[in-house]
Protein backbone atom coordinates (compact mmCIF):
# COMPACT_ATOMS: atom_id res chain seq x y z
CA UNK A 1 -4.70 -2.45 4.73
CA UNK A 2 -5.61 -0.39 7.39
CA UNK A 3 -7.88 2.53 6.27
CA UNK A 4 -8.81 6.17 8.37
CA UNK A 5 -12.02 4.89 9.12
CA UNK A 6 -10.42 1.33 10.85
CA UNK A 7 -7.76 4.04 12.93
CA UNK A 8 -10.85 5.95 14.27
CA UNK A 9 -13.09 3.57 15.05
CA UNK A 10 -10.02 1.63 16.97
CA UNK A 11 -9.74 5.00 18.76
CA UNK A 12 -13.25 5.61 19.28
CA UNK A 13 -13.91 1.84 21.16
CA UNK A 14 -11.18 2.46 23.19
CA UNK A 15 -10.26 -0.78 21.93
CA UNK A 16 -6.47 -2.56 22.55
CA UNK A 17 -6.50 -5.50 20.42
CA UNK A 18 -2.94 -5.45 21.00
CA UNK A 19 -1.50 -2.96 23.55
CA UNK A 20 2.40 -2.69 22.60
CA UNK A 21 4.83 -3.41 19.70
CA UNK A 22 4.97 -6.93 17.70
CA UNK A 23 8.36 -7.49 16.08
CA UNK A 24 7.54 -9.72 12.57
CA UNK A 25 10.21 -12.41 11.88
CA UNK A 26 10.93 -13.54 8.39
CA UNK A 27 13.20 -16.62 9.38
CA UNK A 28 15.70 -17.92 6.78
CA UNK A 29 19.19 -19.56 7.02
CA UNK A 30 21.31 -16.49 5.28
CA UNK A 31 19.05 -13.33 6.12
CA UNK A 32 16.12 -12.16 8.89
CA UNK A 33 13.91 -10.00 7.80
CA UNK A 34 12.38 -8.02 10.33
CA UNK A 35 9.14 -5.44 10.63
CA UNK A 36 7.79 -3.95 13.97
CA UNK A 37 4.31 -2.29 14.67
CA UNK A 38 3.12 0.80 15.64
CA UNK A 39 2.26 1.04 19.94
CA UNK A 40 -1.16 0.21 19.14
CA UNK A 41 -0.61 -2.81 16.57
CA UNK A 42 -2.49 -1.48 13.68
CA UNK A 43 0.08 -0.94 11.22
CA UNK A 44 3.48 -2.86 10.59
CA UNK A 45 6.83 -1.27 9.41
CA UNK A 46 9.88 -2.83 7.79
CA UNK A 47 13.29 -2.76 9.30
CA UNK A 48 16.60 -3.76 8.20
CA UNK A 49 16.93 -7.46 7.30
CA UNK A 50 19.85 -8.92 9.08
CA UNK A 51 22.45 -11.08 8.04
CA UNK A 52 22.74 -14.47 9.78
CA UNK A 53 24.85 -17.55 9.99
CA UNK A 54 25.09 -18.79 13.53
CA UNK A 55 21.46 -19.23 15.56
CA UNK A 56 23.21 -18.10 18.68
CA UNK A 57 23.63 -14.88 17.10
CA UNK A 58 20.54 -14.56 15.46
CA UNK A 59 19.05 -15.27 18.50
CA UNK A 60 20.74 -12.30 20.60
CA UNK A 61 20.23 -9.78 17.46
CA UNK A 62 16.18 -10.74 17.89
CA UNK A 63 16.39 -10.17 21.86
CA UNK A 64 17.94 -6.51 21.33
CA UNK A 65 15.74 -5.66 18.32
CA UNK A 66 12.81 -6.98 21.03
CA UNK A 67 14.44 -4.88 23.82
CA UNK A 68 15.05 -1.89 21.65
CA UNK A 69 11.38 -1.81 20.42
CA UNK A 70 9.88 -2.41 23.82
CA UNK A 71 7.36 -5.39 21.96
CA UNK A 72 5.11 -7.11 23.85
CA UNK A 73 4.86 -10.33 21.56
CA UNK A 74 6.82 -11.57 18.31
CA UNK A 75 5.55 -13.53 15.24
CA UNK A 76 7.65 -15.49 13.37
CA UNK A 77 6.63 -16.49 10.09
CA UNK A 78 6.39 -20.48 9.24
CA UNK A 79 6.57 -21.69 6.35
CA UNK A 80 3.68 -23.89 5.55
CA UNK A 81 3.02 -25.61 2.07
CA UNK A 82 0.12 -24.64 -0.12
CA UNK A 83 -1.25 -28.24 1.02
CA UNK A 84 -1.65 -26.96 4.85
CA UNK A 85 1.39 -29.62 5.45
CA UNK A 86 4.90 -28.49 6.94
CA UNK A 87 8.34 -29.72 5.77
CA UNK A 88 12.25 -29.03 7.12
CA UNK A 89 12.16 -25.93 6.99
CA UNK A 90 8.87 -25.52 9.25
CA UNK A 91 10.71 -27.63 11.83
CA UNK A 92 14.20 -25.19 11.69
CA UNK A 93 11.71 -22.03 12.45
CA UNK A 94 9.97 -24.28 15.31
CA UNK A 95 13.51 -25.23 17.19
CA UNK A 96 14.41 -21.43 16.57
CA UNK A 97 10.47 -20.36 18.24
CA UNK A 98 11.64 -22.89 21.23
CA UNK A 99 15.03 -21.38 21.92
CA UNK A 100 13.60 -17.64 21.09
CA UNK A 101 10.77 -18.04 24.00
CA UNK A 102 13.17 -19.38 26.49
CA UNK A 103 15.33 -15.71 26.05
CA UNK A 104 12.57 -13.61 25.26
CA UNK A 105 10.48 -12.42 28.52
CA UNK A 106 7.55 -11.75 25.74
CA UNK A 107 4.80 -14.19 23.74
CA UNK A 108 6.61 -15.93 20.65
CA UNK A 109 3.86 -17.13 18.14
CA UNK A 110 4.23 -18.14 14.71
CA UNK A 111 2.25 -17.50 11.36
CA UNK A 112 1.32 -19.21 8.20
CA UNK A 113 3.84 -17.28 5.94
CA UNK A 114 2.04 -18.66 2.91
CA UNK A 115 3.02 -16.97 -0.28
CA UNK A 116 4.11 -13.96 1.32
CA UNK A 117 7.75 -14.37 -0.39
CA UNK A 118 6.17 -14.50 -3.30
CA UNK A 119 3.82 -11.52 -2.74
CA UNK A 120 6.78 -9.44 -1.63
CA UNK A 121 8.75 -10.66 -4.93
CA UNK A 122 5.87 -8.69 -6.96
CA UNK A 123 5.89 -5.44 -4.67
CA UNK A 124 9.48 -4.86 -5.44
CA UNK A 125 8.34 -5.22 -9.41
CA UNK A 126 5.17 -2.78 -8.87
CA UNK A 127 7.69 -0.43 -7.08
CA UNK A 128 10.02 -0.57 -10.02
CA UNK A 129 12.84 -2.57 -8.65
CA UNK A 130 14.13 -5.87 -9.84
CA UNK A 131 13.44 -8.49 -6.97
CA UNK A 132 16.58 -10.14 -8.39
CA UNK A 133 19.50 -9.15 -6.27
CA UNK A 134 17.41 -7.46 -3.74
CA UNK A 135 16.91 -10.25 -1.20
CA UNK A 136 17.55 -8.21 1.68
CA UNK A 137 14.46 -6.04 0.31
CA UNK A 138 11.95 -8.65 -0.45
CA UNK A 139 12.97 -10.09 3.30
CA UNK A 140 12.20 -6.82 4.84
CA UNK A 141 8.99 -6.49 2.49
CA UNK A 142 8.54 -10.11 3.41
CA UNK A 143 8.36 -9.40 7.42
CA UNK A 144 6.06 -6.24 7.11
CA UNK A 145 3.42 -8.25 4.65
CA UNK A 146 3.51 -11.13 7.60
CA UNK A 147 3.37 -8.95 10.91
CA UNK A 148 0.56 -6.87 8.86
CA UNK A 149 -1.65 -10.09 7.85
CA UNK A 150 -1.12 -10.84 11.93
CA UNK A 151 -2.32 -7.38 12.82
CA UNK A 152 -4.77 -6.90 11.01
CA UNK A 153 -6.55 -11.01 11.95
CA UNK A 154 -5.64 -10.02 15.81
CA UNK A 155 -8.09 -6.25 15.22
CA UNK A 156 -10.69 -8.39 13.76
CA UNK A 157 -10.73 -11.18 16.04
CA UNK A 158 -11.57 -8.67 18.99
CA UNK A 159 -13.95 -6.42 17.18
């Protein structure tokens, strides 16, 4: 979590870890969930989770979202088992990463997703909500929890 003191002393350093919006990616076959950063990559916000059925289309709705936003890189979350190994599903988000960078004019990276389902699953309960039915919620909580675990590794890589 980012805290006053981190804001400040990114101010103070005159510091740009990362200079521009990063659009988070929560890949899955029915719904994307999608977060975006603040100009100066410090703190990630959720946006609406699209529907999706066709990668064609998923693909142009992540190029406008990119356009609209103005980012400068995207992070799409991969799926990696608790084991460190990948399965089908890592290789699906891969062939989507290779025909998002050849539309996109920005960086496309991905990131270990690891348990952040899960960790989104148990926001939604602290908030009060039933994660059950609310897909399109825990995707959206999904992205942010991804795009702010990049964040926040990218600020304390260059401090």
């Amino acid at each position: 979590m980012v805290s006053p003191e981190d804001v400040h002393s990114f101010m103070q350093s005159g510091s740009s870890a990362l200079e521009g919006r990063v659009l988070g990616v929560d890949f899955g076959e029915k719904r994307i969930g999608l977060a975006v950063s603040d100009s100066m990559g410090l703190i990630a916000q959720g946006l609406e989770t699209k529907e999706t059925n066709h990668m064609d289309k998923t693909i142009n709705m992540i190029v406008a979202e990119a356009d609209a936003y103005q980012v400068k890189k995207i992070v799409v979350g991969l799926p990696v088992n608790m084991d460190g190994t990948t399965g089908e599903m890592a290789q699906r988000v891969n062939g989507f990463v290779d025909q998002l960078r050849e539309r996109v004019t920005c960086t496309v990276h991905t990131w270990d997703e690891r348990l952040t389902s899960a960790a989104a699953e148990r926001a939604m309960v602290d908030m009060g909500y039933k994660a059950r039915g609310n897909k399109k919620k825990i995707d959206r909580i999904a992205a942010t929890l991804l795009l702010q675990s990049y964040l926040d590794h990218q600020r304390h890589v260059s401090d």
